[in-house]
Protein backbone atom coordinates (compact mmCIF):
# COMPACT_ATOMS: atom_id res chain seq x y z
CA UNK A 1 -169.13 -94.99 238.35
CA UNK A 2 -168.65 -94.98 234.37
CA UNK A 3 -168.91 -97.96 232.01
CA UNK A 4 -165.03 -98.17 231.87
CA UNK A 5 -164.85 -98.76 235.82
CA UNK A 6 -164.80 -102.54 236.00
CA UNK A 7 -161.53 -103.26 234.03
CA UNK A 8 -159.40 -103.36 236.85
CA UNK A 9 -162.34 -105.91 238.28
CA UNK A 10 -161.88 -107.96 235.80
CA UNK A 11 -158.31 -108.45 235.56
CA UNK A 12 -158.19 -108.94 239.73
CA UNK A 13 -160.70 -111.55 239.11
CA UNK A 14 -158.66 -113.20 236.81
CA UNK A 15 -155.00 -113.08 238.54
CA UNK A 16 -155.85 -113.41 242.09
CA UNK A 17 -156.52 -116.87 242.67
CA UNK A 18 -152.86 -117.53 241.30
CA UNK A 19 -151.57 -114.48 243.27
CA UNK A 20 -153.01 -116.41 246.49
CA UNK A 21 -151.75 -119.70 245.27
CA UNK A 22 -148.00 -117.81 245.18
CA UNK A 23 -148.70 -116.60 248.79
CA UNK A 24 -149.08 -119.87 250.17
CA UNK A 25 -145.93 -120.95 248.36
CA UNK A 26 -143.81 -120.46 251.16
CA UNK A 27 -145.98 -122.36 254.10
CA UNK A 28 -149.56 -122.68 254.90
CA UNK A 29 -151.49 -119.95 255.58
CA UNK A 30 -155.07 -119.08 257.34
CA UNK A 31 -157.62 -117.16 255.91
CA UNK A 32 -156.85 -113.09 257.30
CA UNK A 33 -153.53 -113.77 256.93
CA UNK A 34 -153.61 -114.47 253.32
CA UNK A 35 -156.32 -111.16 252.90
CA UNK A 36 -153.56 -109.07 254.76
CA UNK A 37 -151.29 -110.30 252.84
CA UNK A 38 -153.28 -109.46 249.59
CA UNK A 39 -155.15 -106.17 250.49
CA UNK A 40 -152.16 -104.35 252.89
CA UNK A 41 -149.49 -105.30 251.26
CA UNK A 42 -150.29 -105.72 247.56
CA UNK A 43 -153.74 -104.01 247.16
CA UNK A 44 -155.33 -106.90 245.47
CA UNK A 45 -157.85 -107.59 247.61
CA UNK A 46 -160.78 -105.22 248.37
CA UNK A 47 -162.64 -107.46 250.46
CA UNK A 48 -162.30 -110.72 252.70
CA UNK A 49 -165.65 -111.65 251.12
CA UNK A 50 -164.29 -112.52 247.94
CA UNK A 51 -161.54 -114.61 249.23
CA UNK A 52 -163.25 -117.26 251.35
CA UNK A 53 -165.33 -118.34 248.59
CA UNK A 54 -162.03 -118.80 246.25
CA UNK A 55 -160.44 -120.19 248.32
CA UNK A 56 -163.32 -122.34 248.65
CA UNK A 57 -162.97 -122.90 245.10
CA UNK A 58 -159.17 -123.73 244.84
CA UNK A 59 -159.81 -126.69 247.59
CA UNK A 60 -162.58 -128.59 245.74
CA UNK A 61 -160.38 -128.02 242.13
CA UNK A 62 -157.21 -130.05 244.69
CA UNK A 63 -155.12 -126.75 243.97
CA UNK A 64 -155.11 -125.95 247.85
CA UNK A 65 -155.24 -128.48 251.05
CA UNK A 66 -156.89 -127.35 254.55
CA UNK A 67 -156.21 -128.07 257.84
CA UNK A 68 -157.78 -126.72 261.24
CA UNK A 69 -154.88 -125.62 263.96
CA UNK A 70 -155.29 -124.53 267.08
CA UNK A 71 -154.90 -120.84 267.79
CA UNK A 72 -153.21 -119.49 270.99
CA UNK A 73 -155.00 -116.01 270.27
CA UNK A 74 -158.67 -117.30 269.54
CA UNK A 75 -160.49 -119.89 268.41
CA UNK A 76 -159.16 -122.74 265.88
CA UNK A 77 -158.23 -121.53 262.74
CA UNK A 78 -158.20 -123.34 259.49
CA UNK A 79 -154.82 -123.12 257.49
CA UNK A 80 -154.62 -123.30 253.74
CA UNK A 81 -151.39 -125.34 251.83
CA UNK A 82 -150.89 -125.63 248.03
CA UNK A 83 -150.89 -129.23 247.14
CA UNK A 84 -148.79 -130.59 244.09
CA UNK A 85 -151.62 -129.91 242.02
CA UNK A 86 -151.93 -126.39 243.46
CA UNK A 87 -147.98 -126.47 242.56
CA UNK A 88 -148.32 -127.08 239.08
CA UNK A 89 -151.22 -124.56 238.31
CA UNK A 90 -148.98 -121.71 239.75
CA UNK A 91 -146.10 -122.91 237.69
CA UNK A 92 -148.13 -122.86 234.40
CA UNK A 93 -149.58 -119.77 235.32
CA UNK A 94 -146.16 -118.11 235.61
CA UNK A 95 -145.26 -119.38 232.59
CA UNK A 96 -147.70 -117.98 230.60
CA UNK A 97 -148.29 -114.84 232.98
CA UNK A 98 -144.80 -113.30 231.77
CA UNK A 99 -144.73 -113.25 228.11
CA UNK A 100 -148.72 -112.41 227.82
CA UNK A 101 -147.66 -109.07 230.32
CA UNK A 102 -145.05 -108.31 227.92
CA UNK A 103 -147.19 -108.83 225.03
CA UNK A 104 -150.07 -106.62 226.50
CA UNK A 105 -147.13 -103.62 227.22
CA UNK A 106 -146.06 -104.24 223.86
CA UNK A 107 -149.45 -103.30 222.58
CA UNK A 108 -150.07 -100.42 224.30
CA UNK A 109 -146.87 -98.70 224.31
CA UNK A 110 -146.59 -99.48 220.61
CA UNK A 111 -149.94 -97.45 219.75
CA UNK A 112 -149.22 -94.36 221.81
């Protein structure tokens, strides 16, 4: 591992919470779901071990709501649903997220 290694850390760290906020956008969601979701499909997720805790995080800032629901397959599950709050902080995010992606492109592409 070189010293050049944990960029692509950082810049999970600092998109995923809104990249789970956008999955839950549709519906609620539970927990595994939502790392599926993230790891399978995306690759933004390396491990469930990180998520739990930020999700953890995006219910005490009011961004998410929780609810346990019964599970036909197991035991109960808790479900996680943006809350108006949780609304608005995606909807900034994607307002800024855009032009600062450009910008960054911009950048690079420029100084090659």
């Amino acid at each position: 591992m070189d010293e050049f290694s944990g960029v692509l850390v950082q810049l999970r760290k600092g998109a995923l919470q809104y990249c789970v906020l956008a999955c839950l956008r549709p519906g609620a969601s539970y927990g595994r779901q939502l790392a599926q979701q993230l790891s399978e499909e995306h690759g933004l997720l390396e491990s469930q071990g990180t998520l739990y805790p930020l999700l953890s995080r995006l219910r005490k800032q009011g961004w998410v709501s929780t609810a346990w629901q019964e599970s036909a397959s197991g035991p109960p599950r808790r479900y996680y649903e943006l809350t108006e709050l949780g609304h608005r902080a995606l909807e900034a995010f994607e307002q800024d997220w855009t032009p600062f992606r450009d910008d960054v492109d911009a950048v690079l592409n420029a100084t090659r």
